[in-house]
C-alpha atoms as a PDB file:
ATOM      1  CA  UNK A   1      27.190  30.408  59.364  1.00  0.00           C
ATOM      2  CA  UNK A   2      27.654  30.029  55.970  1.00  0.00           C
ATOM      3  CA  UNK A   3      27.443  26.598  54.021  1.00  0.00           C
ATOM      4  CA  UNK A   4      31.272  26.527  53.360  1.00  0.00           C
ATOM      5  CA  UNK A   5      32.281  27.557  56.719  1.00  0.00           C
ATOM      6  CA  UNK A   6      30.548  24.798  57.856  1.00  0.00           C
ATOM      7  CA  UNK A   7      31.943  22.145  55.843  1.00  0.00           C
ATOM      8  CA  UNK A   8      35.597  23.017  57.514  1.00  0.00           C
ATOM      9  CA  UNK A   9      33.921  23.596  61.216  1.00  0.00           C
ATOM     10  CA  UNK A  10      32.180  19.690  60.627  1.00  0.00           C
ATOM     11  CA  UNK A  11      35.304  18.171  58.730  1.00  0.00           C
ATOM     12  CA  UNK A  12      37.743  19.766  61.363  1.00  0.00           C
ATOM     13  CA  UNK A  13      35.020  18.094  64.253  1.00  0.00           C
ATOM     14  CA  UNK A  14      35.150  14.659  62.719  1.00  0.00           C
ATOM     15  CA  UNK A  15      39.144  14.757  62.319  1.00  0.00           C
ATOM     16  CA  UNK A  16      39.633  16.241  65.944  1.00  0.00           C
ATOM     17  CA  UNK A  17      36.635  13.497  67.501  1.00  0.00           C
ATOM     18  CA  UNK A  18      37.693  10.594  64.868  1.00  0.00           C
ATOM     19  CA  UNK A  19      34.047   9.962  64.700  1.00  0.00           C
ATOM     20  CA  UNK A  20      30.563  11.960  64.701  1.00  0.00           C
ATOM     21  CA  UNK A  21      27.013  10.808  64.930  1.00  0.00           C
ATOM     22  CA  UNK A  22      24.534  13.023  62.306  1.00  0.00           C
ATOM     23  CA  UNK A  23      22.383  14.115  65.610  1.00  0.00           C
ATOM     24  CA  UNK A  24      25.393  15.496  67.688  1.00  0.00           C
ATOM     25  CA  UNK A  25      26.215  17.483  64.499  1.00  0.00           C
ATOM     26  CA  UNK A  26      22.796  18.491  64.250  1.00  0.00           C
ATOM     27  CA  UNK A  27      22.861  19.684  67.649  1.00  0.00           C
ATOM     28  CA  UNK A  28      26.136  21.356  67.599  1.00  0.00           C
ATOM     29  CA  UNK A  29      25.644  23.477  64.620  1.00  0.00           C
ATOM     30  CA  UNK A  30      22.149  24.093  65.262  1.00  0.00           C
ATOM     31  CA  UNK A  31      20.803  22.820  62.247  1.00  0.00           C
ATOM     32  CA  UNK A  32      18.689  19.741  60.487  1.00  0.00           C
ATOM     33  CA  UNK A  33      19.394  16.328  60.613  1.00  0.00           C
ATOM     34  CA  UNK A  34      19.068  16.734  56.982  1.00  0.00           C
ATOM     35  CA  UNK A  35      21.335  19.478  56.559  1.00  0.00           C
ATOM     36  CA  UNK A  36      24.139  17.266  58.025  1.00  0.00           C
ATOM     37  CA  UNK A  37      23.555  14.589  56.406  1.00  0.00           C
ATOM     38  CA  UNK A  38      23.826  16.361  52.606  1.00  0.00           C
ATOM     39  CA  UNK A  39      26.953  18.202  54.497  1.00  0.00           C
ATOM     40  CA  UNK A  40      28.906  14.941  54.919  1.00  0.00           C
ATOM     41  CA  UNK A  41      27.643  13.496  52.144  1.00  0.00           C
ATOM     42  CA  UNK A  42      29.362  16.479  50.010  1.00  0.00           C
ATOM     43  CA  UNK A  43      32.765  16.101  52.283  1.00  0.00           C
ATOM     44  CA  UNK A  44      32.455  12.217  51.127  1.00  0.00           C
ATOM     45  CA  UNK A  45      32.045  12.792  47.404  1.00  0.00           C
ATOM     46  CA  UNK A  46      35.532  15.146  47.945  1.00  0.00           C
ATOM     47  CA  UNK A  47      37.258  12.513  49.022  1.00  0.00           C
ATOM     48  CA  UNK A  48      37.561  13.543  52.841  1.00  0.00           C
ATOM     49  CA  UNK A  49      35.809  11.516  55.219  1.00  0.00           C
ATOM     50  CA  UNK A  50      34.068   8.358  55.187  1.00  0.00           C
ATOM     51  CA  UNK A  51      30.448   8.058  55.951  1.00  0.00           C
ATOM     52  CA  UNK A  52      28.877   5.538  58.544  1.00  0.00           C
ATOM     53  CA  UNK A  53      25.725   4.172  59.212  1.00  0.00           C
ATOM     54  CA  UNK A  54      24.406   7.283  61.255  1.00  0.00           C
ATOM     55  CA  UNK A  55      27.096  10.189  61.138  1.00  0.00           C
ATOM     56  CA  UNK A  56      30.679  10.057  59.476  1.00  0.00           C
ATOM     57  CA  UNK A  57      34.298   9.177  60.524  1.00  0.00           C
ATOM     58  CA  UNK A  58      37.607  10.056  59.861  1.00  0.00           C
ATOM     59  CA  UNK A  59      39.465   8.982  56.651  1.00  0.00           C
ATOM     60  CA  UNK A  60      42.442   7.087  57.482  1.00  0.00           C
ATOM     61  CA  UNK A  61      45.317   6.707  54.703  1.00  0.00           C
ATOM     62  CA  UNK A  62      45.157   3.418  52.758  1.00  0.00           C
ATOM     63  CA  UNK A  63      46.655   0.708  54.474  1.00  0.00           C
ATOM     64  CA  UNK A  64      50.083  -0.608  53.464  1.00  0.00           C
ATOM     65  CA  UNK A  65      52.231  -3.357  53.662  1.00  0.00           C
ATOM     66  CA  UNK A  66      53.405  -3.902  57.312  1.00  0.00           C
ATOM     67  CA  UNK A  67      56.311  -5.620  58.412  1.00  0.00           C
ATOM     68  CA  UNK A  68      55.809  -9.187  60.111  1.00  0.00           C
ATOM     69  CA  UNK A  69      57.211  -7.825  63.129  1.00  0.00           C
ATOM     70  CA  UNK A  70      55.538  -5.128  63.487  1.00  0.00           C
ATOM     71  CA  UNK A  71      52.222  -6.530  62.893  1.00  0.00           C
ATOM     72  CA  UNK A  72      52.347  -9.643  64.724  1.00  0.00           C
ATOM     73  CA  UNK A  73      51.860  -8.087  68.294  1.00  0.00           C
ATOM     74  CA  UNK A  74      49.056  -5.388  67.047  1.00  0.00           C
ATOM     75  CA  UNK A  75      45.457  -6.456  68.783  1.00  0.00           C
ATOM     76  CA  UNK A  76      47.161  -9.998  69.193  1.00  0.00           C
ATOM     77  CA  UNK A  77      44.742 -10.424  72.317  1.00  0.00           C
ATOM     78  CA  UNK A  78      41.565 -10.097  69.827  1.00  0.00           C
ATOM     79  CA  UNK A  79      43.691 -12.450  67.105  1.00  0.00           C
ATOM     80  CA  UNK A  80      44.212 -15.101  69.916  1.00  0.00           C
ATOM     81  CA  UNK A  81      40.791 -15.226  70.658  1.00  0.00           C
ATOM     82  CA  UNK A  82      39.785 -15.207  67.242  1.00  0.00           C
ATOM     83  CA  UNK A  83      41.775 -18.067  66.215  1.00  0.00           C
ATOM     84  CA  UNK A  84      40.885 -19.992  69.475  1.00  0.00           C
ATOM     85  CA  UNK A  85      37.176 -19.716  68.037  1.00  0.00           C
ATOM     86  CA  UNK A  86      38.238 -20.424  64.051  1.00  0.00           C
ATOM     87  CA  UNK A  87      40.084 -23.712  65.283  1.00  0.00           C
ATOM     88  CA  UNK A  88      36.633 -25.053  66.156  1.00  0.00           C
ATOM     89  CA  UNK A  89      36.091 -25.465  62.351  1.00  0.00           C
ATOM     90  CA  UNK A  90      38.904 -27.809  61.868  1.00  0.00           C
ATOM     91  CA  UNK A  91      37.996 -31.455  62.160  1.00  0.00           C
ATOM     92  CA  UNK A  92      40.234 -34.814  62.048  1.00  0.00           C
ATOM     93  CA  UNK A  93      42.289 -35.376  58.858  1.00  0.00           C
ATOM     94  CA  UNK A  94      41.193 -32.226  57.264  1.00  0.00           C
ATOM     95  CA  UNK A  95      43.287 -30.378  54.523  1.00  0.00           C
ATOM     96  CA  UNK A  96      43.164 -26.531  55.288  1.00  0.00           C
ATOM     97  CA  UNK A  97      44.879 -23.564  53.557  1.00  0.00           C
ATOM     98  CA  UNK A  98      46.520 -20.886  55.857  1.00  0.00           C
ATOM     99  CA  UNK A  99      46.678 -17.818  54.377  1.00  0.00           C
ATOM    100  CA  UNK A 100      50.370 -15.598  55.231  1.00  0.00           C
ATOM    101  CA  UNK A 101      49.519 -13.406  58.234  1.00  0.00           C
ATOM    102  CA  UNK A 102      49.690 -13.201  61.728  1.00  0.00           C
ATOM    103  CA  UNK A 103      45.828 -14.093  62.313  1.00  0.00           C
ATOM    104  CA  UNK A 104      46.618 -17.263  60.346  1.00  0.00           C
ATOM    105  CA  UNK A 105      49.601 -17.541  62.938  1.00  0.00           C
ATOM    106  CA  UNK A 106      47.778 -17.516  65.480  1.00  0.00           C
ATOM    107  CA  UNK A 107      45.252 -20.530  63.921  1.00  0.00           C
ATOM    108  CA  UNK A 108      48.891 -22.351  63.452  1.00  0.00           C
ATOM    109  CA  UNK A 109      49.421 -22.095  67.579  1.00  0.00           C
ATOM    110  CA  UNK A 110      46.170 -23.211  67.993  1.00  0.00           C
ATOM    111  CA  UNK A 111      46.542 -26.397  65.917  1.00  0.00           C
ATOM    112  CA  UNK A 112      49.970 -27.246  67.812  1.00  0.00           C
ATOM    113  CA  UNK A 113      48.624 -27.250  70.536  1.00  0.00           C
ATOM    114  CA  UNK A 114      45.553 -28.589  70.071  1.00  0.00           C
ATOM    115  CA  UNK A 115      44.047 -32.710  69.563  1.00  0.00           C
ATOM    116  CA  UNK A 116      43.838 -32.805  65.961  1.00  0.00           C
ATOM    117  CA  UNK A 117      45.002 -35.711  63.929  1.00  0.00           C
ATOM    118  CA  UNK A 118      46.181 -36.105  60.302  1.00  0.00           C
ATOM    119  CA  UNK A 119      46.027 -32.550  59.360  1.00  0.00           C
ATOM    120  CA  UNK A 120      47.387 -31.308  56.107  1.00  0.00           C
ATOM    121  CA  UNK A 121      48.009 -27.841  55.955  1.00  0.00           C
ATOM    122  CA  UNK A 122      49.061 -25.635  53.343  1.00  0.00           C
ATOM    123  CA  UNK A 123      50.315 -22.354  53.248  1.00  0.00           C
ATOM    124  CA  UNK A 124      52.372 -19.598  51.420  1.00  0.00           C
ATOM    125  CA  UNK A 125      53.633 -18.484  55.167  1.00  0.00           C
ATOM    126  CA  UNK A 126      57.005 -19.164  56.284  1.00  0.00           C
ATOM    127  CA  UNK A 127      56.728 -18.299  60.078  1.00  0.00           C
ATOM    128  CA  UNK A 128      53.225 -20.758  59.858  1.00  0.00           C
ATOM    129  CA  UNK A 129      55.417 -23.398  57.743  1.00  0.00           C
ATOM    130  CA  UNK A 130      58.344 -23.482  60.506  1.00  0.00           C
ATOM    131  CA  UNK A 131      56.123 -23.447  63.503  1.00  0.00           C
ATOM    132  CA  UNK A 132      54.018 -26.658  62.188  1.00  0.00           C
ATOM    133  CA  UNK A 133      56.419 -28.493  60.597  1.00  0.00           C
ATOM    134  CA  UNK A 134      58.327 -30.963  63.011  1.00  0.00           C
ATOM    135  CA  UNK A 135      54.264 -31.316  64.009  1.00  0.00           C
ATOM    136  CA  UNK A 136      53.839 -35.131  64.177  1.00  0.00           C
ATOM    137  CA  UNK A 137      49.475 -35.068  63.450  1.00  0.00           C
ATOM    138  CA  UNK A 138      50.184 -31.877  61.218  1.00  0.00           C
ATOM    139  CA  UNK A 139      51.468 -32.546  56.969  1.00  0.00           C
ATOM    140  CA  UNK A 140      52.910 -29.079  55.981  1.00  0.00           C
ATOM    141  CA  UNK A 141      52.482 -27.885  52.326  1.00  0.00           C
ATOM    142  CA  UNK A 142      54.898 -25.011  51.738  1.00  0.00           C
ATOM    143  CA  UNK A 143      53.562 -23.230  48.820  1.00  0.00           C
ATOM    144  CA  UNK A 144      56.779 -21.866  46.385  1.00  0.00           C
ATOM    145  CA  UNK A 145      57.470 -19.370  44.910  1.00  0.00           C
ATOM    146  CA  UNK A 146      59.487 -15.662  45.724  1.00  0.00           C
ATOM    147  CA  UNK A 147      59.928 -14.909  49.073  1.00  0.00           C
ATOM    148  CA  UNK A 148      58.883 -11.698  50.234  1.00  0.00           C
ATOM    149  CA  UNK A 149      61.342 -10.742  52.976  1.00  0.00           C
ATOM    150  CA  UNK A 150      59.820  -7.886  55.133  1.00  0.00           C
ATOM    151  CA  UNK A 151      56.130 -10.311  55.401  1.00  0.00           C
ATOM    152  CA  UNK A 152      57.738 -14.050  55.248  1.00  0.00           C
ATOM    153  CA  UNK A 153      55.485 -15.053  52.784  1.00  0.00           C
ATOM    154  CA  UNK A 154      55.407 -16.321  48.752  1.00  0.00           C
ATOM    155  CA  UNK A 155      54.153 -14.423  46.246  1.00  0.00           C
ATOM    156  CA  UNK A 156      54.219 -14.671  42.400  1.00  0.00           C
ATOM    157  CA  UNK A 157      54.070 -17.343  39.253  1.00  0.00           C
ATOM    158  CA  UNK A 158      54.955 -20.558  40.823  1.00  0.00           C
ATOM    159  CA  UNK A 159      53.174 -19.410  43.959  1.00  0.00           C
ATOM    160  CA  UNK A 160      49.857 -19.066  42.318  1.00  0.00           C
ATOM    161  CA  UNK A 161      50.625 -22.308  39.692  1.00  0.00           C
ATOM    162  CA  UNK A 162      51.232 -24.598  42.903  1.00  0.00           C
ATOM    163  CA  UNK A 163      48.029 -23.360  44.223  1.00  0.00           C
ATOM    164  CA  UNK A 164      46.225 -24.445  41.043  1.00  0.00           C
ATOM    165  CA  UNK A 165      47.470 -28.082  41.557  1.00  0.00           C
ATOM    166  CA  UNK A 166      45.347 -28.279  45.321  1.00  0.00           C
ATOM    167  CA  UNK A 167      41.799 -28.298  46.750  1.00  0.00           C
ATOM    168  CA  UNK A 168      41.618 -28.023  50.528  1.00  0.00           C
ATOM    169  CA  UNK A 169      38.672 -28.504  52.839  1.00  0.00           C
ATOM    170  CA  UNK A 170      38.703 -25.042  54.082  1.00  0.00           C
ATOM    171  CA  UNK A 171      40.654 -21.862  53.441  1.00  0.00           C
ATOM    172  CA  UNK A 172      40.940 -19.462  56.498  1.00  0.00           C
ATOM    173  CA  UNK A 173      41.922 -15.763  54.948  1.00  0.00           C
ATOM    174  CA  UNK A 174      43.587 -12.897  56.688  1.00  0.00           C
ATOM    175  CA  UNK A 175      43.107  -9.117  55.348  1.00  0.00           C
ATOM    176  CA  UNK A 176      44.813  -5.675  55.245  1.00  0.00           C
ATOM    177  CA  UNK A 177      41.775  -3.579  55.715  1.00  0.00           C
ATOM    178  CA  UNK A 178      37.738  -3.561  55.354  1.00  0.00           C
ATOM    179  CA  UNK A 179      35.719  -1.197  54.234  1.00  0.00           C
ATOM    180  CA  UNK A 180      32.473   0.012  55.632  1.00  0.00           C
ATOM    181  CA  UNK A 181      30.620  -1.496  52.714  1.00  0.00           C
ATOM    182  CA  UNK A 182      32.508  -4.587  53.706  1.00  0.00           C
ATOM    183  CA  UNK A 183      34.846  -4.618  50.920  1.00  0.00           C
ATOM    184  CA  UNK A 184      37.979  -6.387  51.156  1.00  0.00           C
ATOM    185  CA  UNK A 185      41.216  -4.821  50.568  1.00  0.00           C
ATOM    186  CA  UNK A 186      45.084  -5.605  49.708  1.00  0.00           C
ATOM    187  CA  UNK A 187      47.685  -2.965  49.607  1.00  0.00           C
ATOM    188  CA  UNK A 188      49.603  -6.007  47.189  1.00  0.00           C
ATOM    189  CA  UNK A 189      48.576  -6.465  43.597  1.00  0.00           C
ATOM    190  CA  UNK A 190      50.389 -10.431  43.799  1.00  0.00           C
ATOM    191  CA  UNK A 191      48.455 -10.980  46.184  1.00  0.00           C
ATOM    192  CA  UNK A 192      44.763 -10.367  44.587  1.00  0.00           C
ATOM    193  CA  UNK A 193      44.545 -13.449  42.582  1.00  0.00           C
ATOM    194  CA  UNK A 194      46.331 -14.999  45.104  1.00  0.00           C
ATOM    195  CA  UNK A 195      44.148 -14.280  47.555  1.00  0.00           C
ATOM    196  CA  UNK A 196      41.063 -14.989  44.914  1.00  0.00           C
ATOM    197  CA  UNK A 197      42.555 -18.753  44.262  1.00  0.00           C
ATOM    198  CA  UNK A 198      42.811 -19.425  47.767  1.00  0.00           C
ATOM    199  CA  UNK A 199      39.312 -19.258  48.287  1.00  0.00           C
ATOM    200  CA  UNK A 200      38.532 -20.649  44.560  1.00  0.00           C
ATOM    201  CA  UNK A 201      40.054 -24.126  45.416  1.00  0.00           C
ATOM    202  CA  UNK A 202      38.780 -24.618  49.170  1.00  0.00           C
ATOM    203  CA  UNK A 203      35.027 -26.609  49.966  1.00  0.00           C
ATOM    204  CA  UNK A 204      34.969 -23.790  52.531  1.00  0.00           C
ATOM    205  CA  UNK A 205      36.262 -20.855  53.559  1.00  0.00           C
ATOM    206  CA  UNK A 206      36.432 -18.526  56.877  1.00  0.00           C
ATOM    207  CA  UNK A 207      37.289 -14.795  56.870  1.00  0.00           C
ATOM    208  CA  UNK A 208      39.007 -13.853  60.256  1.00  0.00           C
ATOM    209  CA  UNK A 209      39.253 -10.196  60.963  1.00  0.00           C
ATOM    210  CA  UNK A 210      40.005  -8.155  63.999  1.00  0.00           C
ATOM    211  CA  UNK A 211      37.818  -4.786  64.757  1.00  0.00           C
ATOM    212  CA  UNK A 212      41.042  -2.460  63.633  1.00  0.00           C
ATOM    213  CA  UNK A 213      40.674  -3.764  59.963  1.00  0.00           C
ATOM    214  CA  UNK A 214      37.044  -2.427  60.012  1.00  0.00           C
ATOM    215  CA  UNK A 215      36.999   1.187  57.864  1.00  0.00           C
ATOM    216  CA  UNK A 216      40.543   0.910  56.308  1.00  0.00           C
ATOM    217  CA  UNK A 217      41.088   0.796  52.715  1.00  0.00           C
ATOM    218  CA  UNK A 218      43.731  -0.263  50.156  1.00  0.00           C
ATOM    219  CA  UNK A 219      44.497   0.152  47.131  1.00  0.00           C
ATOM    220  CA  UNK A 220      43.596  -3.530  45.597  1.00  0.00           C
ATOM    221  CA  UNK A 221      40.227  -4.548  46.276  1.00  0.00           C
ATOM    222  CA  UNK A 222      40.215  -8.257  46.641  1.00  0.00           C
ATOM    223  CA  UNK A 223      36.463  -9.302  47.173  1.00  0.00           C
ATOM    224  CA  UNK A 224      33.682  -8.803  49.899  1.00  0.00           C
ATOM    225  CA  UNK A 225      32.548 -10.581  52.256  1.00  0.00           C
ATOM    226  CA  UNK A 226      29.640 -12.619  50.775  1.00  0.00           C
ATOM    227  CA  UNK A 227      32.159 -14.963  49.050  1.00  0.00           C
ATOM    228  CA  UNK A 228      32.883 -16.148  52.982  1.00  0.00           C
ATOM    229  CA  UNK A 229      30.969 -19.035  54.758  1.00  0.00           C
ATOM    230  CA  UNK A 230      32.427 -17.841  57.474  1.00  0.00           C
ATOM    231  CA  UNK A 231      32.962 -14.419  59.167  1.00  0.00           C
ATOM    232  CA  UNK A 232      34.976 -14.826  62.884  1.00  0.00           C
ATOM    233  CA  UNK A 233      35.701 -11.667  64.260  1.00  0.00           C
ATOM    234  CA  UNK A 234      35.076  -9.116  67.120  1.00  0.00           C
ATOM    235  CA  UNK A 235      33.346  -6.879  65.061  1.00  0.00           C
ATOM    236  CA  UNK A 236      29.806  -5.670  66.111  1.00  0.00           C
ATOM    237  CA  UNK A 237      28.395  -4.953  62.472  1.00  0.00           C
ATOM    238  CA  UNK A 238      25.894  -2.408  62.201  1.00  0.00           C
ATOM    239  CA  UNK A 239      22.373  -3.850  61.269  1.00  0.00           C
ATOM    240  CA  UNK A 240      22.640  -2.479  57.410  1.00  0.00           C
ATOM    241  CA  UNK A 241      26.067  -4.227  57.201  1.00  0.00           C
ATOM    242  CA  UNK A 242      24.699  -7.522  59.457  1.00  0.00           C
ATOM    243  CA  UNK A 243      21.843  -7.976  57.069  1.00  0.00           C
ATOM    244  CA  UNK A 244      24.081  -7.740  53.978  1.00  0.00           C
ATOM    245  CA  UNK A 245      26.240 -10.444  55.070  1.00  0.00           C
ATOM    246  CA  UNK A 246      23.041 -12.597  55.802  1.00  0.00           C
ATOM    247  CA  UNK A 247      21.551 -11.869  52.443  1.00  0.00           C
ATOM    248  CA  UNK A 248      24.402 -13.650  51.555  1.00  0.00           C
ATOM    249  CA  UNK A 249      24.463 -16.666  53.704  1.00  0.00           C
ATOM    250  CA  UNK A 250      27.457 -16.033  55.499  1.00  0.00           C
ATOM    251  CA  UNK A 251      27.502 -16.911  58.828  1.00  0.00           C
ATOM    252  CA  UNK A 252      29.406 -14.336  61.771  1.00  0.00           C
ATOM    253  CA  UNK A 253      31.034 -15.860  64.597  1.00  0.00           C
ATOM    254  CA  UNK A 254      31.226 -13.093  67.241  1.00  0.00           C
ATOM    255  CA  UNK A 255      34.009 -12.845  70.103  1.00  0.00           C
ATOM    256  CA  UNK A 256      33.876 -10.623  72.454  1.00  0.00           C
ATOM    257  CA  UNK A 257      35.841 -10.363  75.801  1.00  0.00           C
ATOM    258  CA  UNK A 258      36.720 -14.239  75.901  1.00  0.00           C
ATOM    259  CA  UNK A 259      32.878 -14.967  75.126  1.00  0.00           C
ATOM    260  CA  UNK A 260      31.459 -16.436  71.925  1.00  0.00           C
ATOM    261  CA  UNK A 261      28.244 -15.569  70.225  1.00  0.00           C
ATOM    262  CA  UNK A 262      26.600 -16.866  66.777  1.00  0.00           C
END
């Protein structure tokens, strides 16, 4: 088989599969490890696939803007759990910033629920603002600024200036999509420095991410995940992406089917 033949018999395999490891390639095509590995290498450089520790997958489209509604029910399960987990990082008479999304949502129903006291939260999230804010242990900071219909959230000048004016205890951060090298991605250009000051002013702050954000891209990369202190998620990092994040001093908070694991 020739070398370009190949190329379209291995990218055609990883589209059809979603996923290939470099040794089932190997063994399919009859040839090296090696071989493989420069093949999807090549198909990476061009732009169509997206290599992973040990084979390749397949290149999804960048990720885009999503409407609320549509978003708030996707892996809400894993979000639940996730914020049932971040909620243990909130103590008494805190301030904490709530980034717009339906992760952060999620935190919010936590915190109603929960046996806080004296919180003050602050967020740029409408659906977040109007679920906390007849709250009696719960101060709600609505963030101004333009409202962005189709996501419920502020965006903009006097979004970002109000920001300026607070420091919160801890910032917990929602994203679009994450890229195998753990980069962090926004398909909204407001919202990079947005996103940037939110973690800026806060003592702390927590990344939460569900496992379906893991190998998207967008077109705005934000930041990675070393500027986190805290990663809680239900993604089972590969050791060379685990050992990047600890280089950093970030620490992971795994959940996984109702358990937790640090």
């Amino acid at each position: 088989m020739l070398s370009s033949e190949r190329l379209e018999k291995i990218l055609e395999y990883v589209n059809k599969k979603g996923s290939a490891e470099v040794r089932v390639l190997s063994e399919y095509f009859d040839v090296s490890e090696i071989t493989i590995r420069r093949d999807l290498n090549k198909l990476e450089e061009e732009g169509l696939i997206l290599r992973t520790y040990g084979g390749a997958k397949r290149k999804k489209p960048l990720a885009h803007e999503v409407v609320y509604d549509e978003k708030k029910f996707k892996n809400h399960g894993s979000k639940v759990k996730i914020a049932k987990e971040a909620l243990s990082l909130i103590e008494n008479k805190m301030t904490i910033l709530l980034d717009a999304g339906t992760s952060t949502f999620e935190l919010a129903d936590q915190i109603l629920h929960s046996n806080l006291q004296d919180l003050t939260v602050v967020t740029n999230d409408i659906n977040i603002a109007h679920h906390l804010y007849n709250v009696n242990h719960v101060q709600v900071v609505m963030l101004g600024g333009s409202i962005i219909k189709h996501v419920g959230n502020t965006q903009g000048f006097l979004t970002r200036q109000a920001l300026r004016c607070i420091y919160c205890d801890i910032a917990f951060i929602g994203t679009s999509a994450m890229s195998e090298d753990l980069k962090l991605f926004t398909p909204s250009e407001e919202k990079i420095e947005l996103k940037k000051l939110m973690i800026q002013n806060s003592e702390q702050s927590v990344l939460l991410v569900d496992q379906s954000k893991l190998g998207e891209a967008g077109l705005y990369c934000i930041n990675d995940v070393k500027d986190f202190d805290y990663i809680v998620t239900d993604i089972l990092f590969t050791e060379e992406q685990f050992a990047f994040i600890k280089k950093y001093h970030t620490q992971v908070i795994y959940v996984k089917g109702g358990e937790v694991d640090e």
